[in-house]
Protein backbone atom coordinates (compact mmCIF):
# COMPACT_ATOMS: atom_id res chain seq x y z
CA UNK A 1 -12.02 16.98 2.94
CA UNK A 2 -12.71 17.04 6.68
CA UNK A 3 -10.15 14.76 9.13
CA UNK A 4 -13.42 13.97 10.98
CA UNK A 5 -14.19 10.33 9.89
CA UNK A 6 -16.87 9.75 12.22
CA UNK A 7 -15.13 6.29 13.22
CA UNK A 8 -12.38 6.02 15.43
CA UNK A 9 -8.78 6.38 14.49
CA UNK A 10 -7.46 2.45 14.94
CA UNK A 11 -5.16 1.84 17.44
CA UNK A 12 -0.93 1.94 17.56
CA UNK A 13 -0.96 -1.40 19.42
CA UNK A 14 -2.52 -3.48 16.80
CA UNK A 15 0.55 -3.63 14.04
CA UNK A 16 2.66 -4.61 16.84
CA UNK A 17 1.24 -7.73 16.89
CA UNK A 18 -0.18 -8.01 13.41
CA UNK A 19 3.66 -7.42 12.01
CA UNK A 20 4.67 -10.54 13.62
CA UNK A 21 2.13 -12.57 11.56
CA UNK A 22 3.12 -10.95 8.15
CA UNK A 23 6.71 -11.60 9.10
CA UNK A 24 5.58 -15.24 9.11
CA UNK A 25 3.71 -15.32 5.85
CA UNK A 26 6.79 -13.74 3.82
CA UNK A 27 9.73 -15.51 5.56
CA UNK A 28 7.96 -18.93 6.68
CA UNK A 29 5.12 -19.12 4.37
CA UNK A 30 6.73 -17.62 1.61
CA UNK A 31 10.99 -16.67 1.12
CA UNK A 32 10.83 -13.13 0.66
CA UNK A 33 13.84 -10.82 0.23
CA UNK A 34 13.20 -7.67 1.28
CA UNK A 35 15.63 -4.93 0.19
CA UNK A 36 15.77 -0.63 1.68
CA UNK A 37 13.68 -1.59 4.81
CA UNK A 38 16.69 1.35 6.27
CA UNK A 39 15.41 3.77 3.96
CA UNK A 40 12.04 4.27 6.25
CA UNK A 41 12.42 6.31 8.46
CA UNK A 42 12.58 5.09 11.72
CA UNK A 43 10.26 8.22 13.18
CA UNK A 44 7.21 10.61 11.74
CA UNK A 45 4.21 10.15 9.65
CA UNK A 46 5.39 7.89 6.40
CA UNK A 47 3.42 6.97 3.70
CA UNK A 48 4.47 3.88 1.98
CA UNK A 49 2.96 3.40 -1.52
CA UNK A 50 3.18 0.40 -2.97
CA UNK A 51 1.85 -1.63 -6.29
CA UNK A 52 -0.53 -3.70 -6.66
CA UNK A 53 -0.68 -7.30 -7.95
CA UNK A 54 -2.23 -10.06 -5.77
CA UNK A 55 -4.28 -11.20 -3.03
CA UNK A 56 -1.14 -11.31 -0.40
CA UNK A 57 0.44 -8.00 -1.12
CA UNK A 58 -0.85 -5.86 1.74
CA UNK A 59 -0.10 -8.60 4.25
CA UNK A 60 3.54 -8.63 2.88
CA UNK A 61 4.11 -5.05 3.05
CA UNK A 62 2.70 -4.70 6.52
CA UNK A 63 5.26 -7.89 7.91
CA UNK A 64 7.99 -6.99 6.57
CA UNK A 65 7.92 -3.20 6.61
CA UNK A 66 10.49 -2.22 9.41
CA UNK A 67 7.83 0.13 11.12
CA UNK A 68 3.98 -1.23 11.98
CA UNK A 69 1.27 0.01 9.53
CA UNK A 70 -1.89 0.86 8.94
CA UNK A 71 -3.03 -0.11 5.55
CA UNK A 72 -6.20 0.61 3.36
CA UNK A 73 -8.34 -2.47 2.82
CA UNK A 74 -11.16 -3.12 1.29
CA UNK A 75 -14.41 -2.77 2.98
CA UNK A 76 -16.10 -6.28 2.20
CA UNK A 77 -12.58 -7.84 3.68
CA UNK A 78 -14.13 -6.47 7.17
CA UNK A 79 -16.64 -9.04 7.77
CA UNK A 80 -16.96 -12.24 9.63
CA UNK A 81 -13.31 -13.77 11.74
CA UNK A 82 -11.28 -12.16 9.31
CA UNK A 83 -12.40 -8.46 9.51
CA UNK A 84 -12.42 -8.91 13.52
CA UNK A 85 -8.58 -9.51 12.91
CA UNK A 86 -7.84 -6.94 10.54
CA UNK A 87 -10.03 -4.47 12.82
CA UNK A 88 -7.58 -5.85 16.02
CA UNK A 89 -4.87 -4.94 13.59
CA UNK A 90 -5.53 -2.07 12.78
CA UNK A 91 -6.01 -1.84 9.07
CA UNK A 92 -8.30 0.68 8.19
CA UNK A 93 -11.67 -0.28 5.62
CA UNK A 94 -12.53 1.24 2.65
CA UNK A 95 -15.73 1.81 1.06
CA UNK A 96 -15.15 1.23 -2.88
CA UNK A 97 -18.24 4.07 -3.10
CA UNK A 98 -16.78 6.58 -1.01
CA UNK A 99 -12.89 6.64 -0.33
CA UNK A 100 -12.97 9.71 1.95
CA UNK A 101 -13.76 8.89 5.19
CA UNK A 102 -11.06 5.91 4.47
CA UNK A 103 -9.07 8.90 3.38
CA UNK A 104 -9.85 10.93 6.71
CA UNK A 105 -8.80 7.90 8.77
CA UNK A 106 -5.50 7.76 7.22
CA UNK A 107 -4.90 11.52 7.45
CA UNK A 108 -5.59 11.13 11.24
CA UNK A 109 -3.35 8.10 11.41
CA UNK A 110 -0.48 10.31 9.70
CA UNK A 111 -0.99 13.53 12.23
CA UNK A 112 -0.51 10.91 15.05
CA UNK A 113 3.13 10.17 13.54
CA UNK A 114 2.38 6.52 12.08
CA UNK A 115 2.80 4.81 9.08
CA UNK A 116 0.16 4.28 6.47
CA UNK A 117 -0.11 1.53 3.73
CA UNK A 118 -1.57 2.13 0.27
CA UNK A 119 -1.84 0.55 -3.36
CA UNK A 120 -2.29 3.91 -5.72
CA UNK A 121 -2.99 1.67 -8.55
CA UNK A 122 -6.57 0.68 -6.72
CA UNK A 123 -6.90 -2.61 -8.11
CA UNK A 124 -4.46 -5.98 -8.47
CA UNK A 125 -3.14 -6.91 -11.61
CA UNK A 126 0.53 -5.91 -13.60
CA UNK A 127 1.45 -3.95 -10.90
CA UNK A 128 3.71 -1.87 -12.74
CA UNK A 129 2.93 1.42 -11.25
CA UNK A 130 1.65 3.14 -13.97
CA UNK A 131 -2.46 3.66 -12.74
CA UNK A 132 -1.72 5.24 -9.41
CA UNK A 133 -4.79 7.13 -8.60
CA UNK A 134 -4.45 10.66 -6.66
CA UNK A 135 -5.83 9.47 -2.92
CA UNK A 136 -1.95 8.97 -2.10
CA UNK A 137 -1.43 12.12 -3.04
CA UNK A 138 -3.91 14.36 -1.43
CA UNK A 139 -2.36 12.39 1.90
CA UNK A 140 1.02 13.74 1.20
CA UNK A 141 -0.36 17.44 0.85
CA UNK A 142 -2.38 17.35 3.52
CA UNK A 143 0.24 15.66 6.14
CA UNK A 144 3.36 16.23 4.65
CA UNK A 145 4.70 12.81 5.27
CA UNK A 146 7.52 11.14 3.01
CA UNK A 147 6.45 8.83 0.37
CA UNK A 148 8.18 5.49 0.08
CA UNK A 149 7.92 3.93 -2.58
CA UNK A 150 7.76 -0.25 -2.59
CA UNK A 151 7.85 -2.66 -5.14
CA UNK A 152 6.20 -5.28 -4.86
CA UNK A 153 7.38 -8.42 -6.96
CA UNK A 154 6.36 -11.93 -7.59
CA UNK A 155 2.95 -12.37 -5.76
CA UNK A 156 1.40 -13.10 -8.76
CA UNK A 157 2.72 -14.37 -12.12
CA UNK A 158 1.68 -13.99 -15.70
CA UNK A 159 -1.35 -16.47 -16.18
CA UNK A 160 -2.36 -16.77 -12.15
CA UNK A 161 -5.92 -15.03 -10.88
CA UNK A 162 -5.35 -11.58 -8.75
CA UNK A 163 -6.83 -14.31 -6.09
CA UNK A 164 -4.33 -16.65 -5.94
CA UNK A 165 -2.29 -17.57 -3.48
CA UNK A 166 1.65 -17.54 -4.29
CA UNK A 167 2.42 -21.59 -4.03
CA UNK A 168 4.14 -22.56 -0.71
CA UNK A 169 8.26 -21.08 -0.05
CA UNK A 170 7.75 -19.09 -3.67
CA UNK A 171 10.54 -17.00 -3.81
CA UNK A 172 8.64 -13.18 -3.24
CA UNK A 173 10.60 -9.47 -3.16
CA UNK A 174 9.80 -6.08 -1.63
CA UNK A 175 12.42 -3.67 -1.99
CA UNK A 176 11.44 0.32 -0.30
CA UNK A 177 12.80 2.56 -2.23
CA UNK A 178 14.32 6.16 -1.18
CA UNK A 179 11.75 8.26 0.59
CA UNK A 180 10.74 11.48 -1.31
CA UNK A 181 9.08 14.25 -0.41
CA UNK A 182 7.16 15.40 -3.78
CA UNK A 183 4.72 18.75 -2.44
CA UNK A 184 6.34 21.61 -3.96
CA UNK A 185 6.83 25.13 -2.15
CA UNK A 186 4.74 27.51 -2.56
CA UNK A 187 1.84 25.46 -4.67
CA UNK A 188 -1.04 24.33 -2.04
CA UNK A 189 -4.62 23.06 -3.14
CA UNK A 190 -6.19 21.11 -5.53
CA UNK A 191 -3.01 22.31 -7.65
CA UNK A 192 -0.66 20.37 -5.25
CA UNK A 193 -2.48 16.99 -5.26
CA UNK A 194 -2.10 17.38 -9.17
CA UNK A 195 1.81 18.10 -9.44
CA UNK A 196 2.06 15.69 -6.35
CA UNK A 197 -0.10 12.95 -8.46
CA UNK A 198 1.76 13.04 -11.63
CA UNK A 199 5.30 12.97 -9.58
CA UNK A 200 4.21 9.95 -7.26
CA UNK A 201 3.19 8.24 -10.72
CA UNK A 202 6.63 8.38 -12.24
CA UNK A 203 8.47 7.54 -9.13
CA UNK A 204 6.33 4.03 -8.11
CA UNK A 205 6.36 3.45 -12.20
CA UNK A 206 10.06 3.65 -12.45
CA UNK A 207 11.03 2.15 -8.91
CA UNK A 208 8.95 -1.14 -9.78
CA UNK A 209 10.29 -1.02 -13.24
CA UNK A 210 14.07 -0.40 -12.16
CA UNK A 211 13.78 -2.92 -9.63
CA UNK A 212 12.10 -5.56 -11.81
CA UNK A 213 15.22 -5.04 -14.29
CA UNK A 214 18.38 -5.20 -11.52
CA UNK A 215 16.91 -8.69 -9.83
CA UNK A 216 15.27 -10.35 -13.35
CA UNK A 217 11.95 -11.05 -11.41
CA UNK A 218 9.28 -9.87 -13.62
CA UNK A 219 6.05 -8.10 -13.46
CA UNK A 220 3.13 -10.29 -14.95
CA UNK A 221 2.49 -9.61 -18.83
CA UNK A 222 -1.48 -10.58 -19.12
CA UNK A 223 -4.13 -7.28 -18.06
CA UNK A 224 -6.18 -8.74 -15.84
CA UNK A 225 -9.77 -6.57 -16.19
CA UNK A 226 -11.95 -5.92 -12.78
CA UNK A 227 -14.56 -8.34 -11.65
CA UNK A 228 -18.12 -5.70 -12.06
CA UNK A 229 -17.68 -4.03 -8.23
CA UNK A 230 -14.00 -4.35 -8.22
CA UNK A 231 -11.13 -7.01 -8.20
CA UNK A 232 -11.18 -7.40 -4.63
CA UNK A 233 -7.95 -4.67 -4.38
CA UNK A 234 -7.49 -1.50 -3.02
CA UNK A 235 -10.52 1.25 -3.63
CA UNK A 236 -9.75 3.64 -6.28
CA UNK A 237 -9.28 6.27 -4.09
């Protein structure tokens, strides 16, 4: 896969402003305890994979991650007032078709020594971890950047639509968990995205898990099946 999107690579300057409006969704908006924002490190290309269950989770991650980010959205969220913002802010689109050039963006984001955002699991719904497809990581081989992992908890509850809205001061969590660095010596390739797949699986799986246990706030316990053309989540990249 060629770093040459054909787009240009958005701009450091927009999450410095676009933090600042996440940090008032989860702490004004919402009262969201966020937990490991230390373990990111503070310098370098990061990827920060998350899971997946509602409508507000990207927005969340990108306020109240420590460091601003660039994260994968959907393509159809690019249209109209609100994909002039996200443009400004530098979230990068994805086409649900065609993940690569998405991909490609990222990959350039990561050489310039910034953070990118992703949801593995490619669509909203339990959120436990378990579905995380390989785009995250064929971005770890190819940059070599830490992956944090983040759970995501409470955006949506057993019974509520993918597209709700958490109800006003709902008590939400992210907790980063410790960064790893999962591309083995010596194994490059299409066999390095597959051992670096299957690891990144198990570690978002058991950090949402583990960290759905310790603070009792659970994931939701209905499967919520795709709307035909997708849920309205992350591509499955």
């Amino acid at each position: 896969m060629s770093a040459d999107t054909g787009r240009a690579v958005p701009s450091a300057r927009g999450p410095r402003w676009s933090r600042r409006v996440g940090w008032f969704l989860a702490h004004v908006v919402w009262r969201t305890t966020v937990v490991g924002a230390e373990r990111v490190p503070r310098t370098g290309p990061v990827l920060l994979a998350a899971n997946h269950l509602g409508v507000v989770d990207g927005p969340l991650v990108h306020g109240v991650s420590p460091r601003g980010s660039h994260i994968l959205v959907k393509q159809e969220m690019f249209r109209g007032p609100i994909g002039v913002v996200l443009r400004a802010a530098g979230q990068i689109p994805v086409d649900r078709t065609n993940g690569r050039p998405a991909l490609a963006t990222a990959l350039a984001v990561l050489r310039r020594g910034d953070v990118v955002g992703i949801f593995p699991e490619g669509n909203r719904g339990r959120g436990d971890g378990s579905g995380a497809r390989a785009g995250v990581a064929w971005l770890a081989v190819a940059s070599g950047a830490p992956v944090v992992p983040v759970a995501v908890l409470g955006t949506r509850r057993t019974g509520e639509s993918v597209h709700r809205l958490p109800g006003l001061r709902r008590r939400l969590l992210v907790e980063f968990g410790e960064p790893v660095h999962p591309v083995p010596e010596g194994v490059t390739g299409r066999a390095a995205v597959t051992h670096v797949h299957a690891a990144l699986q198990t570690v978002l799986a058991e950090h949402v898990h583990a960290v759905s246990a310790r603070t009792g706030v659970p994931l939701p316990q209905d499967d919520v099946p795709p709307r035909p053309g997708g849920d309205g989540g992350q591509a499955p990249l």
